[in-house]
C-alpha atoms as a PDB file:
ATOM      1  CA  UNK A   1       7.344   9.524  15.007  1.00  0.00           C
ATOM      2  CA  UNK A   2       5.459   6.628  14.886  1.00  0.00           C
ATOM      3  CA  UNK A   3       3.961   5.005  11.444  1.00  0.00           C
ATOM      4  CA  UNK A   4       1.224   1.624  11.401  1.00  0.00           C
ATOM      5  CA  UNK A   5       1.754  -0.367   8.607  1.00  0.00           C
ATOM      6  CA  UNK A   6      -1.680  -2.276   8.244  1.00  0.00           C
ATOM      7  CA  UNK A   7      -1.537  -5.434   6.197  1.00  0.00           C
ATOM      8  CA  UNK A   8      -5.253  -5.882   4.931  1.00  0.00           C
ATOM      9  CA  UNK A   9      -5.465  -9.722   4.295  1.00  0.00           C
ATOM     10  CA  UNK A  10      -4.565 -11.968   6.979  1.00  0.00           C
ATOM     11  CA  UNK A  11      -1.587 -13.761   6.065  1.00  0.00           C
ATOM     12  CA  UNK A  12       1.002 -13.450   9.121  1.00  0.00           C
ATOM     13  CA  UNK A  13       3.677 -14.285   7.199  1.00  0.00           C
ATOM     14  CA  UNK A  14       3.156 -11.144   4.984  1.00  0.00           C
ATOM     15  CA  UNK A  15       2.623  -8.986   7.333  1.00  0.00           C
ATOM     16  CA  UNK A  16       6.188 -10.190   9.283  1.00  0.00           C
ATOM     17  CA  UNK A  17       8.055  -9.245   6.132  1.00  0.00           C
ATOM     18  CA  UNK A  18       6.365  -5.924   6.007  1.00  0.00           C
ATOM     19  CA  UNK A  19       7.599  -5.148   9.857  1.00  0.00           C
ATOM     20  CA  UNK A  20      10.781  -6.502   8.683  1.00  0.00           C
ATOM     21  CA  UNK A  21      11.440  -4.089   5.239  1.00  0.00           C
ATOM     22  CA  UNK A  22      10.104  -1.553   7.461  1.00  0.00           C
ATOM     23  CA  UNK A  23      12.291  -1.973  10.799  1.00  0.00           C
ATOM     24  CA  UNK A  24      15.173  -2.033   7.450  1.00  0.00           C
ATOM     25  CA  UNK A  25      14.305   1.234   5.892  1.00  0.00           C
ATOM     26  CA  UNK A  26      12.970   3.572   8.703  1.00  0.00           C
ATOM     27  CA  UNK A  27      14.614   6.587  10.337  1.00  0.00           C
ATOM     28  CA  UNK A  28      16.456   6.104  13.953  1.00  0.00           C
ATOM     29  CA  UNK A  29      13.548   8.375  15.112  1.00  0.00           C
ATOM     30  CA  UNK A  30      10.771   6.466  13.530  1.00  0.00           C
ATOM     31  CA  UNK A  31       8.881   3.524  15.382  1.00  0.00           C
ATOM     32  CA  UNK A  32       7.020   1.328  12.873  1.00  0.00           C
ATOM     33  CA  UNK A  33       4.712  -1.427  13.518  1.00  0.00           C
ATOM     34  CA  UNK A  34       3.115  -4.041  10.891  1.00  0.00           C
ATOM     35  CA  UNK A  35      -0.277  -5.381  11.926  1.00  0.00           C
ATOM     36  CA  UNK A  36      -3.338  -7.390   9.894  1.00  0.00           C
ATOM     37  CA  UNK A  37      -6.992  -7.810  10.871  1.00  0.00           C
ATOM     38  CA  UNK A  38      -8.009 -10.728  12.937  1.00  0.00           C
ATOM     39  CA  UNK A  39     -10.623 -11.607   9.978  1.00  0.00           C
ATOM     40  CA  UNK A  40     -10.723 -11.416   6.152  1.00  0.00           C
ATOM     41  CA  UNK A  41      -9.336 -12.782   3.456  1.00  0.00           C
ATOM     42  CA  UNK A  42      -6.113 -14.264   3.495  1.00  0.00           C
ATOM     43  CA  UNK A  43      -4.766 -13.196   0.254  1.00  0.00           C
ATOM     44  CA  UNK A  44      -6.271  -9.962  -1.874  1.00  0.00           C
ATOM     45  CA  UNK A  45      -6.827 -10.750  -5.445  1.00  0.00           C
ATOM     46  CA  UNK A  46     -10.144  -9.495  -6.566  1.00  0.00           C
ATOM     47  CA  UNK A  47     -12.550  -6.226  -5.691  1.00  0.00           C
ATOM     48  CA  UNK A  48     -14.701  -8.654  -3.711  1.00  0.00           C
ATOM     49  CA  UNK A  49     -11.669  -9.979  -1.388  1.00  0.00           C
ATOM     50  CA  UNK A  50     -11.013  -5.948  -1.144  1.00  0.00           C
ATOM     51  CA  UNK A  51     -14.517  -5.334   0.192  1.00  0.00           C
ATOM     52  CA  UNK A  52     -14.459  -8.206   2.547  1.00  0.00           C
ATOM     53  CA  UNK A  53     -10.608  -6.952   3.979  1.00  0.00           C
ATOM     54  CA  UNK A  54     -12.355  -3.322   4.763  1.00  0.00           C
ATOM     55  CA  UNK A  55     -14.205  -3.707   7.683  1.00  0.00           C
ATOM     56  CA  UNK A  56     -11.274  -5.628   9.703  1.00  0.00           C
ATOM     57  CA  UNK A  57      -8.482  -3.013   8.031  1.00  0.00           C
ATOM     58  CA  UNK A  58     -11.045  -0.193   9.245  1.00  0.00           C
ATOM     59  CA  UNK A  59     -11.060  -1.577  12.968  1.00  0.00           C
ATOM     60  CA  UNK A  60      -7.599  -2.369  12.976  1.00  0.00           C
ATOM     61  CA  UNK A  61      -7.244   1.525  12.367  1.00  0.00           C
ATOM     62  CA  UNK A  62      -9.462   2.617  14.772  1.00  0.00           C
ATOM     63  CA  UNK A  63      -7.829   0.665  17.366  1.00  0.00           C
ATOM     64  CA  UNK A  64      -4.799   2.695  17.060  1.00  0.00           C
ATOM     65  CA  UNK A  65      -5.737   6.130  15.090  1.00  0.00           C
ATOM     66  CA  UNK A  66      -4.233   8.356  18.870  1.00  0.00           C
ATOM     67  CA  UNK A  67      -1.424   5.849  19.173  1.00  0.00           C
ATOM     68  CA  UNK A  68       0.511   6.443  15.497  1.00  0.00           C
ATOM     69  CA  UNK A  69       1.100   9.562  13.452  1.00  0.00           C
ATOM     70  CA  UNK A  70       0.177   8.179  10.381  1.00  0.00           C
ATOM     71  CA  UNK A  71      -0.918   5.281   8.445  1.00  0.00           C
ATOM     72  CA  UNK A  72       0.320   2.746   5.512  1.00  0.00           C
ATOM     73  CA  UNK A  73      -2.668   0.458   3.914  1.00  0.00           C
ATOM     74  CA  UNK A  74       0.053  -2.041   2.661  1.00  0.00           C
ATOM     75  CA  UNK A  75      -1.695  -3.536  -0.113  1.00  0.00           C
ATOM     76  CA  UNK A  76      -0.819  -3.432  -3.697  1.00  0.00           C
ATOM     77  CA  UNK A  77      -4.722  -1.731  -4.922  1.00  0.00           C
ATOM     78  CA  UNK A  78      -6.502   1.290  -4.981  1.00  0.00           C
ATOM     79  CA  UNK A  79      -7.984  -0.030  -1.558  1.00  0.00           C
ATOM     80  CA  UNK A  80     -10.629   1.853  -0.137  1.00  0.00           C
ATOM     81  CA  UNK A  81      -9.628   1.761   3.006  1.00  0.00           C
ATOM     82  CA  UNK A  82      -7.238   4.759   2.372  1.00  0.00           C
ATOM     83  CA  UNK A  83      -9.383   7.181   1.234  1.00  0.00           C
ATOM     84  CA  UNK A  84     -11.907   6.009   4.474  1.00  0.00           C
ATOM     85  CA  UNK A  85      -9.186   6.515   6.723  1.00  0.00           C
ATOM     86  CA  UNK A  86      -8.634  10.003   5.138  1.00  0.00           C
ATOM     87  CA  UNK A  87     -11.623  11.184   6.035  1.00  0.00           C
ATOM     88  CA  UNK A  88     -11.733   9.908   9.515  1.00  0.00           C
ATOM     89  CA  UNK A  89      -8.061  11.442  10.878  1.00  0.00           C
ATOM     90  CA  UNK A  90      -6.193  14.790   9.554  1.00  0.00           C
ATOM     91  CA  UNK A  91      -3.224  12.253   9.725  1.00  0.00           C
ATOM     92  CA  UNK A  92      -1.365  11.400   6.847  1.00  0.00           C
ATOM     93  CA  UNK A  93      -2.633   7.903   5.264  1.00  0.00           C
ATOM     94  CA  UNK A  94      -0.693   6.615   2.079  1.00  0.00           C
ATOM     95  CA  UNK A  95      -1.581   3.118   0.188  1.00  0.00           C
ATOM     96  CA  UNK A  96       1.593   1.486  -1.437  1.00  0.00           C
ATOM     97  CA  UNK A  97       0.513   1.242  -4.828  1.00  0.00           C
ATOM     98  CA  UNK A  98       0.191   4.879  -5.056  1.00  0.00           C
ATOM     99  CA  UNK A  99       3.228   5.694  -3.254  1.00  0.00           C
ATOM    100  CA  UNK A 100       5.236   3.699  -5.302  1.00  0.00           C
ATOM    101  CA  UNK A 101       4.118   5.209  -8.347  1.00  0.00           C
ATOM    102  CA  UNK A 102       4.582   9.093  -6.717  1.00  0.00           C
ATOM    103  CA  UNK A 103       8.266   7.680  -6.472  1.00  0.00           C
ATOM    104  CA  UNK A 104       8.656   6.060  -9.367  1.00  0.00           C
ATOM    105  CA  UNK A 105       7.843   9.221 -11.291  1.00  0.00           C
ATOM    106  CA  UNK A 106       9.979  11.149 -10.077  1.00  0.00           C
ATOM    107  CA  UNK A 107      12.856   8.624 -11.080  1.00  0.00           C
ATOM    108  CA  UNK A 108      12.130   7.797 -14.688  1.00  0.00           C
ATOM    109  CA  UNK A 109       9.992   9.039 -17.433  1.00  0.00           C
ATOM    110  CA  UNK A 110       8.049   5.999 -17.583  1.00  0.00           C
ATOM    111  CA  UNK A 111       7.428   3.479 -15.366  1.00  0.00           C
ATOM    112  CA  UNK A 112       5.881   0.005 -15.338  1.00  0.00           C
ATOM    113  CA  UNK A 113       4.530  -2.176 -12.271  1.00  0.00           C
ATOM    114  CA  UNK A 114       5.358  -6.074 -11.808  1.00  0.00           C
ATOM    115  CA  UNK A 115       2.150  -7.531 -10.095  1.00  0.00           C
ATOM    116  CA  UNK A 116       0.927 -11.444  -9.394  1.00  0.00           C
ATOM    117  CA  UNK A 117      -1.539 -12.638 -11.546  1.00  0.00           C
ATOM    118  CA  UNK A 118      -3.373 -11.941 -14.245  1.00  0.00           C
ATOM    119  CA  UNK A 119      -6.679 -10.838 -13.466  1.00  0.00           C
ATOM    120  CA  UNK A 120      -4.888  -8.054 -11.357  1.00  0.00           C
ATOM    121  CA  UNK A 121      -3.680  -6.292 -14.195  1.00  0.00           C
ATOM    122  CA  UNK A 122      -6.879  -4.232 -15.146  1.00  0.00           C
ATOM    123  CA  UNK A 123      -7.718  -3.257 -11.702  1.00  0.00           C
ATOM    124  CA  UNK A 124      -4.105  -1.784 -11.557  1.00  0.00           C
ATOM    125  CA  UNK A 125      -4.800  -0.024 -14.663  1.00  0.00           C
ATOM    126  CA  UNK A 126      -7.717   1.257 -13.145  1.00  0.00           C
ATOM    127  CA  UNK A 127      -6.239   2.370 -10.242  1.00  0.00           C
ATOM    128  CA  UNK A 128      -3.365   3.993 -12.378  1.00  0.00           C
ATOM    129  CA  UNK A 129      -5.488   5.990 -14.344  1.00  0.00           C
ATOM    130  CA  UNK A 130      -7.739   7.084 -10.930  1.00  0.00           C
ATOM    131  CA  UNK A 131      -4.091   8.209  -9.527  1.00  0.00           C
ATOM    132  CA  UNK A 132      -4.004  10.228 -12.733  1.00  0.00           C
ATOM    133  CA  UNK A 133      -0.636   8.720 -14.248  1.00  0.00           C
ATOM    134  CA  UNK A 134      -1.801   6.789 -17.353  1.00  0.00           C
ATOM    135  CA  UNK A 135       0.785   8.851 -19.709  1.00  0.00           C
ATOM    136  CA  UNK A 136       3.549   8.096 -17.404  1.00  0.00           C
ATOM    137  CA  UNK A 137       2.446   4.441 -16.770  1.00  0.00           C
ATOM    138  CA  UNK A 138       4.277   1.896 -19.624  1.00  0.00           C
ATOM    139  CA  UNK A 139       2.635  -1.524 -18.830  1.00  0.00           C
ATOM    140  CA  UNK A 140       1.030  -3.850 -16.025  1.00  0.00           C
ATOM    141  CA  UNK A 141       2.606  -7.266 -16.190  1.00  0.00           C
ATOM    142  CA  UNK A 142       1.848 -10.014 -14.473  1.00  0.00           C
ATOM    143  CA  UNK A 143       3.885 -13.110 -13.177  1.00  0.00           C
ATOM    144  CA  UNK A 144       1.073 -15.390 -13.247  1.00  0.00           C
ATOM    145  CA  UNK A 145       1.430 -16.213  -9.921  1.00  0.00           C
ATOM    146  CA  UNK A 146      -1.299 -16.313  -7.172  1.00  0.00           C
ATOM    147  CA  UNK A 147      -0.508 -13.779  -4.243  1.00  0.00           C
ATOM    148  CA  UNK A 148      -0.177 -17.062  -1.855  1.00  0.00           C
ATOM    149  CA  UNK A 149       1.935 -18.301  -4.144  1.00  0.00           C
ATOM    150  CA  UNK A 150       4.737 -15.937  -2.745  1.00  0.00           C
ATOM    151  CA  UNK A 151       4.827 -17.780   0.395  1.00  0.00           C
ATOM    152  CA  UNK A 152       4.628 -21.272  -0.998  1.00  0.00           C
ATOM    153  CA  UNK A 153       7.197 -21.174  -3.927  1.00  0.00           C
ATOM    154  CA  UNK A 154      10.582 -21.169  -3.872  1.00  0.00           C
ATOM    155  CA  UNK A 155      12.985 -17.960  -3.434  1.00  0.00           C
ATOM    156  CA  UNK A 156      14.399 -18.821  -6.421  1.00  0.00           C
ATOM    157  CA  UNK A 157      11.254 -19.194  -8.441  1.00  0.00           C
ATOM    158  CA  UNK A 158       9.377 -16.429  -7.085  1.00  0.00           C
ATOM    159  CA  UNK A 159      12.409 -14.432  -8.326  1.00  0.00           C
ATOM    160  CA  UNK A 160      13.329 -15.657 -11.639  1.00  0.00           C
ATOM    161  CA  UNK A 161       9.252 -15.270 -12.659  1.00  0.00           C
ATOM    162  CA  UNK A 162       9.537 -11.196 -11.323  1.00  0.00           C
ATOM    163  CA  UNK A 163      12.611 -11.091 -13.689  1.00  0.00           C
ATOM    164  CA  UNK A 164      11.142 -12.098 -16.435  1.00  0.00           C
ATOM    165  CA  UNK A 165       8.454  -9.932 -16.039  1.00  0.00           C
ATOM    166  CA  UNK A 166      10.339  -7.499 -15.563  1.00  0.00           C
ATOM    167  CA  UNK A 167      12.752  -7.752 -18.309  1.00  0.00           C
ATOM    168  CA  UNK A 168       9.682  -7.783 -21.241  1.00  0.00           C
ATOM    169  CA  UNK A 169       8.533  -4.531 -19.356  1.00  0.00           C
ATOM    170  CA  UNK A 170      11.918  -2.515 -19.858  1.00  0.00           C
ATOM    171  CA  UNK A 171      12.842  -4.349 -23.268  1.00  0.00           C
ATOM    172  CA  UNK A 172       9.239  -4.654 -24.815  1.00  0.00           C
ATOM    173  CA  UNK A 173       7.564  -1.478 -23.413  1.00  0.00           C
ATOM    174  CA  UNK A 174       9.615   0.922 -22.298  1.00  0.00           C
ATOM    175  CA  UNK A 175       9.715   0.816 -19.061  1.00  0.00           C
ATOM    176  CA  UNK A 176      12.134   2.916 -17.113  1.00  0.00           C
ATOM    177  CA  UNK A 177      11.552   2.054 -13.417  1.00  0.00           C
ATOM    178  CA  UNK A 178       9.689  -0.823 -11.766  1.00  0.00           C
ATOM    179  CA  UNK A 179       7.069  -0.859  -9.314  1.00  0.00           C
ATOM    180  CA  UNK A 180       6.916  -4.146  -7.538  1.00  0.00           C
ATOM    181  CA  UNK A 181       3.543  -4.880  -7.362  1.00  0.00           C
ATOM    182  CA  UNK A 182       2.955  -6.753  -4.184  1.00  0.00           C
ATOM    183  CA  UNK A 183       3.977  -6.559  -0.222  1.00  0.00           C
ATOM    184  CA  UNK A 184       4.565  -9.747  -1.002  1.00  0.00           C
ATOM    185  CA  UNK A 185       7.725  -8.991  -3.220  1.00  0.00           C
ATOM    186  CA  UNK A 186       9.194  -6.609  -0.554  1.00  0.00           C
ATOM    187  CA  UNK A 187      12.986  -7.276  -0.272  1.00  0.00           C
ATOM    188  CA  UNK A 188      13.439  -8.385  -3.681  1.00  0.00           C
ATOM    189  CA  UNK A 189      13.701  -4.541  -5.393  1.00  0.00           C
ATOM    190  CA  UNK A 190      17.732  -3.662  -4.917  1.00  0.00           C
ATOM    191  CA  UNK A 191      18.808  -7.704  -6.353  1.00  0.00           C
ATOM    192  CA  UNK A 192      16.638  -6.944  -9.051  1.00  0.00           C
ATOM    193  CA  UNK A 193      17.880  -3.349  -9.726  1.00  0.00           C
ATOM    194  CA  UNK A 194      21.721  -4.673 -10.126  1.00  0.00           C
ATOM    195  CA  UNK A 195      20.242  -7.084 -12.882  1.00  0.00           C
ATOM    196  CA  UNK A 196      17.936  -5.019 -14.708  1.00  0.00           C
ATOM    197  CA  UNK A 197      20.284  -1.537 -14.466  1.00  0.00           C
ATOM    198  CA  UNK A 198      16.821   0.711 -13.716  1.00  0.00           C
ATOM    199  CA  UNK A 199      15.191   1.800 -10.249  1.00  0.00           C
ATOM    200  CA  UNK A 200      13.327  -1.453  -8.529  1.00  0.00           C
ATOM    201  CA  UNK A 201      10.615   0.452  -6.325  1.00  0.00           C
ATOM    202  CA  UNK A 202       9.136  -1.397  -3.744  1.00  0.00           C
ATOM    203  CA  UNK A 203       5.978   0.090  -2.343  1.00  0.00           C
ATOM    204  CA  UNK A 204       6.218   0.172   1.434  1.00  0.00           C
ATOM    205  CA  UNK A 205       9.525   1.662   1.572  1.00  0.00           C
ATOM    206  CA  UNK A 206       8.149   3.969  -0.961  1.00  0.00           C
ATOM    207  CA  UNK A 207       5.067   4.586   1.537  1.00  0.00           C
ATOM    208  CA  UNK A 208       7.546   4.745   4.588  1.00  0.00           C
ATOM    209  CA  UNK A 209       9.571   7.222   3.253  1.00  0.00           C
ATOM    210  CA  UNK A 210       7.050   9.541   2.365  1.00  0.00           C
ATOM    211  CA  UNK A 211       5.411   9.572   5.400  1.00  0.00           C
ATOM    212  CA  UNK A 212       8.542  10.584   7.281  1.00  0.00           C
ATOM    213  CA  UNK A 213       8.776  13.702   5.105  1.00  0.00           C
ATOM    214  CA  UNK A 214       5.371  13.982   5.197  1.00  0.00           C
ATOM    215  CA  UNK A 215       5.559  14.578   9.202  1.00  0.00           C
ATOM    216  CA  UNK A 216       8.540  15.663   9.134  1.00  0.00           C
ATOM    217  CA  UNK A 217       6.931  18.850   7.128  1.00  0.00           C
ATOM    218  CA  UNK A 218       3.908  19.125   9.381  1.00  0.00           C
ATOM    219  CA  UNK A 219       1.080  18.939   7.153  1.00  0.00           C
ATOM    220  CA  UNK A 220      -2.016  16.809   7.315  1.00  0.00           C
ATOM    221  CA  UNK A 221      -4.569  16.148   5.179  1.00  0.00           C
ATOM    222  CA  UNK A 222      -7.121  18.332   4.087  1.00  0.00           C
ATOM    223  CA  UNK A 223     -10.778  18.194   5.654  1.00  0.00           C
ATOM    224  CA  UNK A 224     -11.972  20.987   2.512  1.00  0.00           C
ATOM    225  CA  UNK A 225     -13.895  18.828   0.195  1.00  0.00           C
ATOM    226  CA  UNK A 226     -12.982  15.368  -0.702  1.00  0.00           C
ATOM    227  CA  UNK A 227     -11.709  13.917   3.132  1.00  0.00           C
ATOM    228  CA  UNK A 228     -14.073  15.939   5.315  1.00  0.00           C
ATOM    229  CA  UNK A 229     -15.194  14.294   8.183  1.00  0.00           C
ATOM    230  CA  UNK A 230     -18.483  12.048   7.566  1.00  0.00           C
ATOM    231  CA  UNK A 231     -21.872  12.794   9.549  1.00  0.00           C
ATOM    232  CA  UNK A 232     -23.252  11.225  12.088  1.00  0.00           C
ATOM    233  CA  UNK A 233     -25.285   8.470  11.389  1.00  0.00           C
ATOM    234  CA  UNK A 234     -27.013   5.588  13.295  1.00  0.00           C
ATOM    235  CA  UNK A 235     -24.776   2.049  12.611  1.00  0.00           C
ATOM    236  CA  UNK A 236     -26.810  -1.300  12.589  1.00  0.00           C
ATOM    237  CA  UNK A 237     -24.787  -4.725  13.160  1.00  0.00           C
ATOM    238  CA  UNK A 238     -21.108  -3.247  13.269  1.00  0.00           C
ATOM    239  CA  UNK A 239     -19.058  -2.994  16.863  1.00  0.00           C
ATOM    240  CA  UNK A 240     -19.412   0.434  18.462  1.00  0.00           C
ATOM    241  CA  UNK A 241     -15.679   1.118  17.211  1.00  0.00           C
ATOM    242  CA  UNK A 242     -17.246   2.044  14.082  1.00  0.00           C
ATOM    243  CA  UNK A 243     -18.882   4.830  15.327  1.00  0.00           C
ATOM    244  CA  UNK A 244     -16.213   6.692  16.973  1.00  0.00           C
ATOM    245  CA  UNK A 245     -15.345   8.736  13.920  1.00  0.00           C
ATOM    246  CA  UNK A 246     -19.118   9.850  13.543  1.00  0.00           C
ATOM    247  CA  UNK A 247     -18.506  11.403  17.856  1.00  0.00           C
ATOM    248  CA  UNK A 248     -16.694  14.309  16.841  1.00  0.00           C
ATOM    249  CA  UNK A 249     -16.845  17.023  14.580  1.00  0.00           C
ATOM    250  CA  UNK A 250     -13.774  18.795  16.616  1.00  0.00           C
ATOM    251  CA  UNK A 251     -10.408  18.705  14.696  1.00  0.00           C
ATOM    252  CA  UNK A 252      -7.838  15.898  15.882  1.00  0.00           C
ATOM    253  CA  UNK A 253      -5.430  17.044  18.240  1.00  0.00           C
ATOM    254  CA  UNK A 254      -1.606  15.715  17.498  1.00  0.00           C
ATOM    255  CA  UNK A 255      -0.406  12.821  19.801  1.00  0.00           C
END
């Protein structure tokens, strides 16, 4: 099988730790590739910087939509590139926020997620509550620290700030499992588990591993209602790739 891991800002250096967690994790059957748009914003941090990352994620995907079985948007948010993508293929597509949170309720009661900075914190809550897991979610805490600020800071740093966080989540509100928050903080989730004595989910492994059973199973997603393909409809200023799901109305075949 073969999974594309689609970093939506445009920081390389993210987006060469996600291939590497991912090369880590995945199945000796399972080919995985980590790519990012060649424009957009280089961090995601705001709904804006999520609107301007869509139309490079989207092409990025339509690139390689008959080349992979299915699809990882590898960014901490309720982006809405997953939900486009859904419509567009039958294949399974997974964000990591959501995935994480799947997994993380199925390995504690309650569960809390570790994210960057502040102004992050309601749109997770927003996207917790849209994922329908409000009861089950304990807190959103923030390190403070801009997404950049991953690559910049020290290892050390980076890591003692996620602890902390981490450590008022459990001890102040309950939290039984944490989601880590950001690609960014991929690699950090089993050091963090030995010190904090709860599950330490990290979102694309979560997303990885999902879509393995998820083709391993053989279903797809459902073109009843919500994902159906959209209509045809005439495209002004965009690249022709953008009109390639619009061509067909026939069902995808499996590569």
């Amino acid at each position: 099988m073969r999974i594309l891991l689609i970093n939506p800002n445009t920081s390389l250096g993210f987006t060469a730790k996600i291939q590497e967690i991912a090369e880590k994790y995945a199945l000796p059957g399972t080919q995985v590739q980590a790519v990012n748009p060649k424009s957009g914003p280089r961090s995601i941090e705001s709904i804006y910087d999520e609107l301007l990352s869509s139309p490079g994620t989207l092409e990025v995907a339509l690139e390689n939509l008959d080349q992979f079985d299915a699809f990882v948007i590898a960014c901490y948010s309720d982006h809405p590139t997953v939900y486009a993508l859904r419509e567009i293929t039958e294949k399974p597509v997974l964000g990591i926020a959501e995935a994480s949170m799947y997994v993380a309720c199925m390995l504690g009661h309650r569960f809390s997620v570790v994210t960057t900075n502040r102004e992050w914190e309601p749109l997770l809550w927003d996207a917790v509550r849209h994922y329908g897991m409000a009861e089950r979610c304990a807190s959103v805490r923030s390190t403070g620290m801009p997404v950049l600020a991953l690559e910049s800071a020290s290892p050390e740093e980076t890591y003692a700030m996620i602890l902390n966080a981490s450590r008022q989540a459990i001890e102040q509100d309950g939290a039984e499992v944490i989601c880590l928050g950001c690609a960014g903080m991929s690699g950090l989730d089993k050091k963090l588990e030995s010190e904090l004595h709860v599950p330490v989910v990290d979102g694309v492994v979560s997303a990885l591993k999902l879509l393995e059973g998820l083709i391993g199973y053989g279903v797809r997603t459902s073109k009843r209602l919500a994902y159906s393909r959209p209509g045809y409809k005439e495209l002004l200023g965009y690249a022709d790739i953008f009109s390639k799901p619009y061509k067909s109305d026939q069902p995808e075949t499996s590569k």
